[in-house]
PDB file of N, CA and C in Angstrom:
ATOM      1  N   UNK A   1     -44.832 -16.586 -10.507  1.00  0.00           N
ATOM      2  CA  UNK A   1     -43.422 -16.759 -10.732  1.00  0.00           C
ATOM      3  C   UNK A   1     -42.709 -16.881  -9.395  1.00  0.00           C
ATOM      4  N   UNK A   2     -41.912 -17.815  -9.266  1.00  0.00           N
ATOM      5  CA  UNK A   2     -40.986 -18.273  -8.017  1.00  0.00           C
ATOM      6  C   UNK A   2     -39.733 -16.743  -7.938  1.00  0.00           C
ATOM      7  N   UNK A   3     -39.468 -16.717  -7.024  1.00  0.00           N
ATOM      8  CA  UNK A   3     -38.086 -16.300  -6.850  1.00  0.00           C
ATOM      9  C   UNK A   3     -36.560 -16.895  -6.977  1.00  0.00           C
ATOM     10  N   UNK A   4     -36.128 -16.769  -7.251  1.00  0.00           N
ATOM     11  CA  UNK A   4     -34.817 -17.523  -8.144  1.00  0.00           C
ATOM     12  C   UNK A   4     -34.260 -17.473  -6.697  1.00  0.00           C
ATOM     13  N   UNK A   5     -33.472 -18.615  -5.567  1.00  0.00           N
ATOM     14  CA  UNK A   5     -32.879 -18.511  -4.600  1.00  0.00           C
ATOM     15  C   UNK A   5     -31.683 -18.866  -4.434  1.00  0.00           C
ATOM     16  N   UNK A   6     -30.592 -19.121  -5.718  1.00  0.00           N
ATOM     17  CA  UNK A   6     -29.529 -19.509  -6.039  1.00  0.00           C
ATOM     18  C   UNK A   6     -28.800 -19.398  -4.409  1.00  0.00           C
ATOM     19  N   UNK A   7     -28.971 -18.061  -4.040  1.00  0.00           N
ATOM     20  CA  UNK A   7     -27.610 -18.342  -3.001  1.00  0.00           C
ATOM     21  C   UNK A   7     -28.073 -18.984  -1.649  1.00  0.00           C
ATOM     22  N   UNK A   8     -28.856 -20.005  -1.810  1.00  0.00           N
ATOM     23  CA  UNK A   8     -29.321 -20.967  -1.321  1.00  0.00           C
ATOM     24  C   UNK A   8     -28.832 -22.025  -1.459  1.00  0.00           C
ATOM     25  N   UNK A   9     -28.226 -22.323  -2.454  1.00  0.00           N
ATOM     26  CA  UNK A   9     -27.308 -23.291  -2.931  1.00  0.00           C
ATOM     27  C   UNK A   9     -25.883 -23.448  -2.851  1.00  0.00           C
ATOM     28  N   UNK A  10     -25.543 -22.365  -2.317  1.00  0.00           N
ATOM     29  CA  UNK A  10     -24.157 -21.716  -2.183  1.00  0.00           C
ATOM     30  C   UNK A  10     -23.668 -22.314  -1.183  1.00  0.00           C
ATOM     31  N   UNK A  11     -22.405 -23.248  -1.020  1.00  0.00           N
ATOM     32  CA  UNK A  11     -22.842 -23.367   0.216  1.00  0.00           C
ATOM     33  C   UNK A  11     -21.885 -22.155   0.820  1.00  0.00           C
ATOM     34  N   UNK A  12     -21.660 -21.795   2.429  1.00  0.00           N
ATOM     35  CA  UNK A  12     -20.861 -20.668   3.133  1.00  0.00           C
ATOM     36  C   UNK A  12     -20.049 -20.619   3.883  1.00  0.00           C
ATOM     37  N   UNK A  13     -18.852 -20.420   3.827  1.00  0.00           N
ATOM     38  CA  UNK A  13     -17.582 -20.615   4.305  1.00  0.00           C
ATOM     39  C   UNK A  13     -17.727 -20.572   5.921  1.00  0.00           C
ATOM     40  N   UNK A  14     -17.068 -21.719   7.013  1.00  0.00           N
ATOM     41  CA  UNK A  14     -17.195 -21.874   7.875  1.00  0.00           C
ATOM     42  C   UNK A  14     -16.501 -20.342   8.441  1.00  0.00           C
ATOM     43  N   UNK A  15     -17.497 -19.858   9.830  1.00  0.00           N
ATOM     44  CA  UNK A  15     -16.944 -18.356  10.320  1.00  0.00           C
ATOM     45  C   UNK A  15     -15.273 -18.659  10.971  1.00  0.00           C
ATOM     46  N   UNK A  16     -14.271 -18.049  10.493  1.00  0.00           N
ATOM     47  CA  UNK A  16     -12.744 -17.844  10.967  1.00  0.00           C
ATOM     48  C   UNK A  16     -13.098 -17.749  12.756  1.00  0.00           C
ATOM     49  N   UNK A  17     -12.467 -18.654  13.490  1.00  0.00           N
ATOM     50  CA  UNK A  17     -12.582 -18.804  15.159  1.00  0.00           C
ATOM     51  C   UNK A  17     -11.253 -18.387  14.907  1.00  0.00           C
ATOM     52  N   UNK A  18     -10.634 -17.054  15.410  1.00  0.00           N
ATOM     53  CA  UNK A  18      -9.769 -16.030  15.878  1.00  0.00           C
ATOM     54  C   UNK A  18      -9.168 -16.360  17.321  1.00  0.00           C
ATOM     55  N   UNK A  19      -8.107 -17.233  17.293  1.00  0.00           N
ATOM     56  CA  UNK A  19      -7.339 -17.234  18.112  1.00  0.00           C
ATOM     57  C   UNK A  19      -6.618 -16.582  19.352  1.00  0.00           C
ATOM     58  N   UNK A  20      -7.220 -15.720  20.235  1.00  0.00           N
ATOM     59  CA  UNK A  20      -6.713 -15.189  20.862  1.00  0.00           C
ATOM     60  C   UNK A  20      -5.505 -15.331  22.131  1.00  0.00           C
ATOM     61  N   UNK A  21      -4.277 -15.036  21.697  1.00  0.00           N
ATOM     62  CA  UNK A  21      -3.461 -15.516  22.084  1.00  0.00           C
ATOM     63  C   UNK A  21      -3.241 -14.589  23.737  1.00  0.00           C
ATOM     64  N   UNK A  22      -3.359 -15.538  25.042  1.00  0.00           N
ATOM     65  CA  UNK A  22      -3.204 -14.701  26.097  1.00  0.00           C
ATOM     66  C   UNK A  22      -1.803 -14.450  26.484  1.00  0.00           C
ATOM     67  N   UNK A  23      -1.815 -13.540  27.287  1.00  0.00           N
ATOM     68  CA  UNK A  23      -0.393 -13.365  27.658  1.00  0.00           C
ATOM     69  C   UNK A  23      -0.436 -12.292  29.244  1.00  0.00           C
ATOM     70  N   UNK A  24       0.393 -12.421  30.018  1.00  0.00           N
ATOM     71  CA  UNK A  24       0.358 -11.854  31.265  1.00  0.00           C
ATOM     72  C   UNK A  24       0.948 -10.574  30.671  1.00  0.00           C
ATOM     73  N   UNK A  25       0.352  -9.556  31.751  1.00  0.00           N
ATOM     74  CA  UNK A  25       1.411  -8.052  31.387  1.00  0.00           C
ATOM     75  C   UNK A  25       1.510  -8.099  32.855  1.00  0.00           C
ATOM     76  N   UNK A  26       3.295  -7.214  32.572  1.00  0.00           N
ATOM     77  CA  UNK A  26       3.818  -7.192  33.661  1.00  0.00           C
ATOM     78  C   UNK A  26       4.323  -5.609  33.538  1.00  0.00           C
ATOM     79  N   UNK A  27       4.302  -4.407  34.637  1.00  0.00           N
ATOM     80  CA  UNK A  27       4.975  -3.329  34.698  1.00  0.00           C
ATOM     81  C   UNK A  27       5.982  -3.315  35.729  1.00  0.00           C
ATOM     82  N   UNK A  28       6.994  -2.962  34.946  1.00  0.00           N
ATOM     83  CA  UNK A  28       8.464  -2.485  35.600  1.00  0.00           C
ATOM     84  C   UNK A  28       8.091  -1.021  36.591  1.00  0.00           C
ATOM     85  N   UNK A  29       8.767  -0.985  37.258  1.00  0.00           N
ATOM     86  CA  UNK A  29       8.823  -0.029  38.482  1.00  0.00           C
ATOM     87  C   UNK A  29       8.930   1.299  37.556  1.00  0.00           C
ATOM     88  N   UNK A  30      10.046   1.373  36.789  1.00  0.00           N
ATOM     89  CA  UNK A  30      10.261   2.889  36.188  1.00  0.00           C
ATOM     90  C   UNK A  30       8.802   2.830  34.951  1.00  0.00           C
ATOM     91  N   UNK A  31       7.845   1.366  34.581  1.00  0.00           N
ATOM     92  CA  UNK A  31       6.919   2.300  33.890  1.00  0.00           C
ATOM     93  C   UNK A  31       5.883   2.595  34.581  1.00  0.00           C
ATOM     94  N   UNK A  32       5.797   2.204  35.801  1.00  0.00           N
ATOM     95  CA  UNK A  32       4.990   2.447  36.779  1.00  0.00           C
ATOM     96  C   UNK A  32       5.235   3.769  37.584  1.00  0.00           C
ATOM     97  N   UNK A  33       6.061   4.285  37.531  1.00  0.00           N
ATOM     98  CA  UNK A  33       6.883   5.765  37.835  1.00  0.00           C
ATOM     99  C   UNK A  33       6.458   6.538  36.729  1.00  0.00           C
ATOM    100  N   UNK A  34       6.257   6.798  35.545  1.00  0.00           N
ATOM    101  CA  UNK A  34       5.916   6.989  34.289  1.00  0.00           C
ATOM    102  C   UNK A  34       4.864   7.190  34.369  1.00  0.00           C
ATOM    103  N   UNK A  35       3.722   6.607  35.007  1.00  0.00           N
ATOM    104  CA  UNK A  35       2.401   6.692  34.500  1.00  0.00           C
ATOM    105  C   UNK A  35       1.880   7.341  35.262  1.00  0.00           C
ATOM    106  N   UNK A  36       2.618   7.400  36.444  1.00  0.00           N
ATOM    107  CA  UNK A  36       2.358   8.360  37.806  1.00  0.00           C
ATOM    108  C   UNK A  36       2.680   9.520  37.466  1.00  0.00           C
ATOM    109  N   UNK A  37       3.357   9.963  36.933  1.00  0.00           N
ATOM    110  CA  UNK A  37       4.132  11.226  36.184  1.00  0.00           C
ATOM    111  C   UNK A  37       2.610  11.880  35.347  1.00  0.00           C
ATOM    112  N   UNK A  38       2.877  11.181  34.232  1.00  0.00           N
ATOM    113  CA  UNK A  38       1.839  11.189  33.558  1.00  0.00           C
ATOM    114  C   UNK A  38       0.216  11.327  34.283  1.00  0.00           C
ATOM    115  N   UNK A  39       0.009  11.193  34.969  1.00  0.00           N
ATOM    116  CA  UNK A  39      -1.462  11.425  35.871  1.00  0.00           C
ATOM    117  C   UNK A  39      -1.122  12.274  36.435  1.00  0.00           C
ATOM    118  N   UNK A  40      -0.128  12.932  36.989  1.00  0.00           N
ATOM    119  CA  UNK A  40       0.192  14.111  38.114  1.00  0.00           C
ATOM    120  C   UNK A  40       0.456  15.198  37.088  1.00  0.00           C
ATOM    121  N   UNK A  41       0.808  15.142  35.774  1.00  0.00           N
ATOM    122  CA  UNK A  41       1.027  16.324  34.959  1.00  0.00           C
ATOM    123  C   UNK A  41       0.489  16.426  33.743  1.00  0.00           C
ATOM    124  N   UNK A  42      -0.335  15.457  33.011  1.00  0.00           N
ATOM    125  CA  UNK A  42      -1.311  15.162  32.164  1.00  0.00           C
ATOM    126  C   UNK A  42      -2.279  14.250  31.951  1.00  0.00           C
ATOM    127  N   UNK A  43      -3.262  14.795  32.336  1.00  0.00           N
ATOM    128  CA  UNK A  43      -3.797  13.474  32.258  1.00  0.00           C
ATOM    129  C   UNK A  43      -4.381  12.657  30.876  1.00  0.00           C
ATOM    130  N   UNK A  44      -4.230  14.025  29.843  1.00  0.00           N
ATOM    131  CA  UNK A  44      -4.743  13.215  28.052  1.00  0.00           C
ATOM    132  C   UNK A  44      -3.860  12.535  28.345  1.00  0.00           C
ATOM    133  N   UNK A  45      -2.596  12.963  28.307  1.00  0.00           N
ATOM    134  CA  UNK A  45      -1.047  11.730  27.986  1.00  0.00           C
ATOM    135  C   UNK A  45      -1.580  10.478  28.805  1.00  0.00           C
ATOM    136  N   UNK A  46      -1.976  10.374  30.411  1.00  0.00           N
ATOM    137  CA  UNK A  46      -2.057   8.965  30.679  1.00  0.00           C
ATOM    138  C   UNK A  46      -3.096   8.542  30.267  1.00  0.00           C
ATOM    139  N   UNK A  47      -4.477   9.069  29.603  1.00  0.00           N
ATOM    140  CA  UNK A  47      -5.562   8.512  29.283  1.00  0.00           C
ATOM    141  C   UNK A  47      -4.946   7.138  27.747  1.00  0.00           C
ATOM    142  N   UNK A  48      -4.188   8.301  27.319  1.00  0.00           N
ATOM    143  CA  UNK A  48      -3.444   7.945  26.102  1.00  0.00           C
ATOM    144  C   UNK A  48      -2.629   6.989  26.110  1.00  0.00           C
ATOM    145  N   UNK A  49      -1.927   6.413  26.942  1.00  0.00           N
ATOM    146  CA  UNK A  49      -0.895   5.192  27.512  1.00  0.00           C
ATOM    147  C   UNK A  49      -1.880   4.512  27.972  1.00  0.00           C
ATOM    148  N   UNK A  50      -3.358   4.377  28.886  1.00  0.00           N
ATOM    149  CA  UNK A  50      -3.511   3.422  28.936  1.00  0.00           C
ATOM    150  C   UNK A  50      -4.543   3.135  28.227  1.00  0.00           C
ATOM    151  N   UNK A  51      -4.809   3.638  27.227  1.00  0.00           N
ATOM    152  CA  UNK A  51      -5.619   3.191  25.625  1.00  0.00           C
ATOM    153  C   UNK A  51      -4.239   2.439  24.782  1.00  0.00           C
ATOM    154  N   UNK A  52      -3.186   2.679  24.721  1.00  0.00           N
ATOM    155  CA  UNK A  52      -2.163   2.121  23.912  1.00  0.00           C
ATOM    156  C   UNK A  52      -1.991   0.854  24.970  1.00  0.00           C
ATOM    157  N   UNK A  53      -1.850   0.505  25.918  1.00  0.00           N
ATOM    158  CA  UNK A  53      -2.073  -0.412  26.238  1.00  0.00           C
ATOM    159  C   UNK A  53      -2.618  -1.447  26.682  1.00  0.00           C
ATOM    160  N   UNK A  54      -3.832  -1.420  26.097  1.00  0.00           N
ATOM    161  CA  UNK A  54      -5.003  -1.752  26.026  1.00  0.00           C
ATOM    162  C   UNK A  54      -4.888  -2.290  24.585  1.00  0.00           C
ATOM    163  N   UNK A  55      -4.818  -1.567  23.988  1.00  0.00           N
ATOM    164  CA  UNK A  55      -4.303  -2.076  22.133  1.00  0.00           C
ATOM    165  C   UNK A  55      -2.894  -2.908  22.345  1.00  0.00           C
ATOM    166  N   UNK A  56      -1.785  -2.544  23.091  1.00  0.00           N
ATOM    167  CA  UNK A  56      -0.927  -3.272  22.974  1.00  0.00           C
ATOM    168  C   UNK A  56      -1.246  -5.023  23.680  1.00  0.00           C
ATOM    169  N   UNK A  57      -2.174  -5.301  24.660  1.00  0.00           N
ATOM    170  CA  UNK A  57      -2.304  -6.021  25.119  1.00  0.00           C
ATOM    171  C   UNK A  57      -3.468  -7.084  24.057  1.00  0.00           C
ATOM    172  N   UNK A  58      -3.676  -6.682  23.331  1.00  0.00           N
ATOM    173  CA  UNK A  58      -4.589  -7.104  22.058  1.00  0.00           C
ATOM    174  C   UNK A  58      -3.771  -7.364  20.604  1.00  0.00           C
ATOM    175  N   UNK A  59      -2.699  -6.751  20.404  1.00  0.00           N
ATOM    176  CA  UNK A  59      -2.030  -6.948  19.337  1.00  0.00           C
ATOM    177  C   UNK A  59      -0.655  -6.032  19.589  1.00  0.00           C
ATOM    178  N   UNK A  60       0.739  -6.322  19.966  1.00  0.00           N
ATOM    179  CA  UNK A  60       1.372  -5.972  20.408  1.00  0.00           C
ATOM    180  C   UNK A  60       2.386  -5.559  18.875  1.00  0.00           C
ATOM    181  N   UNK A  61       1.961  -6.056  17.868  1.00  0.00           N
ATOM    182  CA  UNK A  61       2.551  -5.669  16.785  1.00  0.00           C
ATOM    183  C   UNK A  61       2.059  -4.729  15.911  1.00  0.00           C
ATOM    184  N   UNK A  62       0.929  -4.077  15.702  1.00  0.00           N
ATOM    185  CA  UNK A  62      -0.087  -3.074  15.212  1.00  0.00           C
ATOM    186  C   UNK A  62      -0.933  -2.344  15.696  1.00  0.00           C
ATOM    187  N   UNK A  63      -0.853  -1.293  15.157  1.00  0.00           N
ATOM    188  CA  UNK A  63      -1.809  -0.126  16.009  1.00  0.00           C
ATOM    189  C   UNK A  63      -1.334   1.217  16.293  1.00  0.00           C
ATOM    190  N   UNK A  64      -2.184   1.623  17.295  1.00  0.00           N
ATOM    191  CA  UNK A  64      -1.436   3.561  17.517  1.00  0.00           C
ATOM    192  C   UNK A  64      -0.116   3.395  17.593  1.00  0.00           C
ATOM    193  N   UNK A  65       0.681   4.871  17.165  1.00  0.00           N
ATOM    194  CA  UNK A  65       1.709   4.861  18.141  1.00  0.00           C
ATOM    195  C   UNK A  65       2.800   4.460  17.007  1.00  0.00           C
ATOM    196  N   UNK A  66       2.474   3.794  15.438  1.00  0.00           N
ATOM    197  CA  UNK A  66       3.269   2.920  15.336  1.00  0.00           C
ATOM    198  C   UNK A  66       4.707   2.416  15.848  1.00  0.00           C
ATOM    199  N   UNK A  67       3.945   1.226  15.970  1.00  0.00           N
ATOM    200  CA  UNK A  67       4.969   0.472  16.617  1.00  0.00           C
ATOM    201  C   UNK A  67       6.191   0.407  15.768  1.00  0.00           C
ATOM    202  N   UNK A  68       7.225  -0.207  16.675  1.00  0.00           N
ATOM    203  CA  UNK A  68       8.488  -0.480  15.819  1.00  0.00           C
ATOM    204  C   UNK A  68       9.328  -1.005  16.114  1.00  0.00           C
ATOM    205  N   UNK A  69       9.791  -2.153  16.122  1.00  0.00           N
ATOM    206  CA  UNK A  69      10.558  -3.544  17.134  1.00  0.00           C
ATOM    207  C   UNK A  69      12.100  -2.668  16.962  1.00  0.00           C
ATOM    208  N   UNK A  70      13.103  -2.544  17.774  1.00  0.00           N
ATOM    209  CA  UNK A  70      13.951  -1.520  18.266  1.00  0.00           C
ATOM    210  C   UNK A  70      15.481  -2.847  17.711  1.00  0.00           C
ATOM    211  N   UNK A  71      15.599  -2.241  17.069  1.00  0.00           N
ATOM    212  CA  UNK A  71      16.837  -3.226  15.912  1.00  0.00           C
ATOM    213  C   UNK A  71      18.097  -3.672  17.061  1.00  0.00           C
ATOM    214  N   UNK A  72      18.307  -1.882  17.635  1.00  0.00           N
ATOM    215  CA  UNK A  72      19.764  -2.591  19.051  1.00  0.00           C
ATOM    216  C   UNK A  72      19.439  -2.961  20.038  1.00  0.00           C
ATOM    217  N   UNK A  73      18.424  -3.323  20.677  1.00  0.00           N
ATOM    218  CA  UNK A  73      17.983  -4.067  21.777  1.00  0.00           C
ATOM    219  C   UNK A  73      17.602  -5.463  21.494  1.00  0.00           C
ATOM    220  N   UNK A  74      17.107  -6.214  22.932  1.00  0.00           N
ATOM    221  CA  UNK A  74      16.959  -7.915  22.125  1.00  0.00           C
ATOM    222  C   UNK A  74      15.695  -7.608  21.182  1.00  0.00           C
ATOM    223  N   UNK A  75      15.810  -8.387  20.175  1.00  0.00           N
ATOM    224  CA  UNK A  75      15.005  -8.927  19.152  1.00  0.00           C
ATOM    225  C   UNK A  75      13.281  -8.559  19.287  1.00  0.00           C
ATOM    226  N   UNK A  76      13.232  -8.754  20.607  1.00  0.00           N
ATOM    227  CA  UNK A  76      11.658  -8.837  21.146  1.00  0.00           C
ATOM    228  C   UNK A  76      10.846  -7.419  21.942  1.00  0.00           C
ATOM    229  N   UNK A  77      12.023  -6.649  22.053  1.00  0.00           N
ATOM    230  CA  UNK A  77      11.866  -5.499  22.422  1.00  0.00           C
ATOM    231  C   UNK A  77      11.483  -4.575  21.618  1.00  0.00           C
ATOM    232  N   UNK A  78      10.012  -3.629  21.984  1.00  0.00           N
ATOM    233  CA  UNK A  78       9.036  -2.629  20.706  1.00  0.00           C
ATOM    234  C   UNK A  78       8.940  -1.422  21.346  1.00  0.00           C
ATOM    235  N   UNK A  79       8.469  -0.463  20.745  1.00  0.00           N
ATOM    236  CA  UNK A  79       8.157   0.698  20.975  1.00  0.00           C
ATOM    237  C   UNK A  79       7.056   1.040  20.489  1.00  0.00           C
ATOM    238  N   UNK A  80       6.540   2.444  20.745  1.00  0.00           N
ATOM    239  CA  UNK A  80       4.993   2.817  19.905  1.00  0.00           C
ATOM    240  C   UNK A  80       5.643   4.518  21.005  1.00  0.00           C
ATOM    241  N   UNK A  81       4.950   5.266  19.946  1.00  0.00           N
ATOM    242  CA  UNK A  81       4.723   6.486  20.273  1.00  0.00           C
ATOM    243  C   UNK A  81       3.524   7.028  21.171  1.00  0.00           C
ATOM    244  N   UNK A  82       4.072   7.265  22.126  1.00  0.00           N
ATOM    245  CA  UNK A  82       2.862   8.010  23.014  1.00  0.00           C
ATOM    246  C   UNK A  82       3.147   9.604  22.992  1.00  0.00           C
ATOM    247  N   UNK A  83       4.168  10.582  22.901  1.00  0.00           N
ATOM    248  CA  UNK A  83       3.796  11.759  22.524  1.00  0.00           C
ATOM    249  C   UNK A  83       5.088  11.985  21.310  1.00  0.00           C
ATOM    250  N   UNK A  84       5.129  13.063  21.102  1.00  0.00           N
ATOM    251  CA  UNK A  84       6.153  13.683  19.766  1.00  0.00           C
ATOM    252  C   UNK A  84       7.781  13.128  20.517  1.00  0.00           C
ATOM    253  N   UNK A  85       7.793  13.090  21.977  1.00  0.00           N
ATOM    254  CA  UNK A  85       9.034  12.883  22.168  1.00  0.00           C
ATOM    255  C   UNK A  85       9.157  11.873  22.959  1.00  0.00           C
ATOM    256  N   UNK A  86       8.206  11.744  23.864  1.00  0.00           N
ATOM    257  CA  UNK A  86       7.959  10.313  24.446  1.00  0.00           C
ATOM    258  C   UNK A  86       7.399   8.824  24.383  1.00  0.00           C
ATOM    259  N   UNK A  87       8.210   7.807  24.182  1.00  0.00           N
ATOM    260  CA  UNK A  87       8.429   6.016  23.686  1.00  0.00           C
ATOM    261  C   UNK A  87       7.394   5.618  25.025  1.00  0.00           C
ATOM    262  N   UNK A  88       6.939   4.271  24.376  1.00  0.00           N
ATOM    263  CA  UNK A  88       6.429   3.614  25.018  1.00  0.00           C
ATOM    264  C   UNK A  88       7.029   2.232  24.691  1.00  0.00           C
ATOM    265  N   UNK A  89       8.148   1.968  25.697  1.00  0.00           N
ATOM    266  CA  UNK A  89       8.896   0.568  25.412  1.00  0.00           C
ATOM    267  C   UNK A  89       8.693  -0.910  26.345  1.00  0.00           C
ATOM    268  N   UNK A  90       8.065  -2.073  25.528  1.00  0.00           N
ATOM    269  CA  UNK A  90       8.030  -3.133  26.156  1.00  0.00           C
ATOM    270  C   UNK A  90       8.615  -4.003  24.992  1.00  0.00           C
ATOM    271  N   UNK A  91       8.665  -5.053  26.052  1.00  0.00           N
ATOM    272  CA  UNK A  91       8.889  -6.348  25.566  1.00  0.00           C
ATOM    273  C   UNK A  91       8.228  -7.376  25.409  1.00  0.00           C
ATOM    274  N   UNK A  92       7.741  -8.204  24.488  1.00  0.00           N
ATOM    275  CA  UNK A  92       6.839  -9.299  23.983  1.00  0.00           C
ATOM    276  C   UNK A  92       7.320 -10.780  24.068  1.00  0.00           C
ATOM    277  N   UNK A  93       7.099 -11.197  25.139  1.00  0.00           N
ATOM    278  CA  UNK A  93       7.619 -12.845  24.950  1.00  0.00           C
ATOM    279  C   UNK A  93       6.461 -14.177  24.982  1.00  0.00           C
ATOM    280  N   UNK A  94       6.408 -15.082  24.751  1.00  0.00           N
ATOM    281  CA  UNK A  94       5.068 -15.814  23.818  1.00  0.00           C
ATOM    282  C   UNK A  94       4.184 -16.179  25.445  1.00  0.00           C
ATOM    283  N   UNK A  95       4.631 -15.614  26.503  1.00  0.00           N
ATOM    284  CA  UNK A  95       3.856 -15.763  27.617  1.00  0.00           C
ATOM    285  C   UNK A  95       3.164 -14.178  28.613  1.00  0.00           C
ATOM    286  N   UNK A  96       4.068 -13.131  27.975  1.00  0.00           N
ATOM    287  CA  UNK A  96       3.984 -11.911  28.547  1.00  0.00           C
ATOM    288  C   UNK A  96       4.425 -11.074  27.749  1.00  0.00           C
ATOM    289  N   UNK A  97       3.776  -9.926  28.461  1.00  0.00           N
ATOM    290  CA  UNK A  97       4.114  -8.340  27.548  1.00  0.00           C
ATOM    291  C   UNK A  97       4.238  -7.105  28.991  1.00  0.00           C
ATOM    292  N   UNK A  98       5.659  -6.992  29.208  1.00  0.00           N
ATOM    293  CA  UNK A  98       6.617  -6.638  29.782  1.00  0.00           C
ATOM    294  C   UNK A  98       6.983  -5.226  29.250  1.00  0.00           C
ATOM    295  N   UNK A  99       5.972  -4.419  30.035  1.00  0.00           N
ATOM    296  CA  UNK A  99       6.351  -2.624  29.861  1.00  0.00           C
ATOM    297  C   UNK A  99       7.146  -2.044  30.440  1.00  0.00           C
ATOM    298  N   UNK A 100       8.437  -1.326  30.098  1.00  0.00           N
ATOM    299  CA  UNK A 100       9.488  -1.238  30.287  1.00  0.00           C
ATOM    300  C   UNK A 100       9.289   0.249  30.673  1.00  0.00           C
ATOM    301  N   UNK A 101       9.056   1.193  30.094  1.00  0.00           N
ATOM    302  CA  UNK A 101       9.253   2.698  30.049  1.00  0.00           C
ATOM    303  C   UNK A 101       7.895   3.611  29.412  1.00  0.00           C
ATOM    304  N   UNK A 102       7.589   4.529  29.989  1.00  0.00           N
ATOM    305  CA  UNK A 102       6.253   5.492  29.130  1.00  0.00           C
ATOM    306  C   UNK A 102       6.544   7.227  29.169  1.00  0.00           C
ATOM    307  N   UNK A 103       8.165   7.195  28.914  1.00  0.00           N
ATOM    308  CA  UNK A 103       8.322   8.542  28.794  1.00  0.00           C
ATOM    309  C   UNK A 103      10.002   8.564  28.422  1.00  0.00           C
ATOM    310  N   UNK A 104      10.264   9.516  28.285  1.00  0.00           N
ATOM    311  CA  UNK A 104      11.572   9.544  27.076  1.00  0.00           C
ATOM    312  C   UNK A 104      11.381   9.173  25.812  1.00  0.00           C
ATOM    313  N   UNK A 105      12.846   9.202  25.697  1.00  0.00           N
ATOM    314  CA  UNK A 105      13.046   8.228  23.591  1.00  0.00           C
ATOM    315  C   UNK A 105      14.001   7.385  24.099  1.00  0.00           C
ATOM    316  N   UNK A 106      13.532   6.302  24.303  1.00  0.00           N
ATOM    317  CA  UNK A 106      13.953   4.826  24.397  1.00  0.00           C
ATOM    318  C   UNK A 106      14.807   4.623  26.110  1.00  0.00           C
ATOM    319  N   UNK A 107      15.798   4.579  26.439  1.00  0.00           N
ATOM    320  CA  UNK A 107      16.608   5.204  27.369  1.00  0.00           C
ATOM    321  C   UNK A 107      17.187   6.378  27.612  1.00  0.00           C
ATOM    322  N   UNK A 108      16.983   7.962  26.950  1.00  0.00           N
ATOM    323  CA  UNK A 108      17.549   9.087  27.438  1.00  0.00           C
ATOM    324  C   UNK A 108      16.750   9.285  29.016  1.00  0.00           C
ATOM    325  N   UNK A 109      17.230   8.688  29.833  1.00  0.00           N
ATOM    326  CA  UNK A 109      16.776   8.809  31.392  1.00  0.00           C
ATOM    327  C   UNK A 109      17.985   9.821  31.758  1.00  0.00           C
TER     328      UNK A 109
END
């Protein structure tokens, strides 16, 4: 007796080629002040910012932290949570991803 090989016949959906869209990142002076902070007084917290941005630089709309595009600022401007009280705020434009801040809630500087 043969083996029945039907899904041999099948034919199989060409594999999805995933677009990866590049983009430059750029850090602002105060999130670069931030991360220095963050290494001089914790270092989980900066291990933690630069795993979120690492994800943010891969998908700037999903992931830790949830994100959350910031309604009174321009349009393109996001956030994500890096601790209970401290934002992680950049900006996304179709050529760069522009980190703004990695400590406070949004601007309380």
């Amino acid at each position: 007796m043969s083996e029945n090989t039907e899904s041999e016949d099948i034919p199989q959906p060409e594999p999805i080629q995933e677009e990866i869209l590049r983009r430059d990142l750029v850090f602002d002076v105060r999130f670069l002040e931030d991360l220095t902070f963050w290494v001089e007084t914790n270092r989980k917290t900066a291990l933690r910012l630069l795993s979120i941005v690492e994800e943010i630089r891969r998908n700037p709309f999903e992931g830790t932290g949830k994100p959350e595009r910031l309604k009174y600022q321009n349009a393109n401007v996001w956030s994500r949570r890096l601790t209970q009280t401290d934002r992680i705020v950049y900006l996304v434009s179709e050529n760069r991803i522009e980190f703004l801040q990695a400590r406070y809630h949004y601007n309380d500087r």
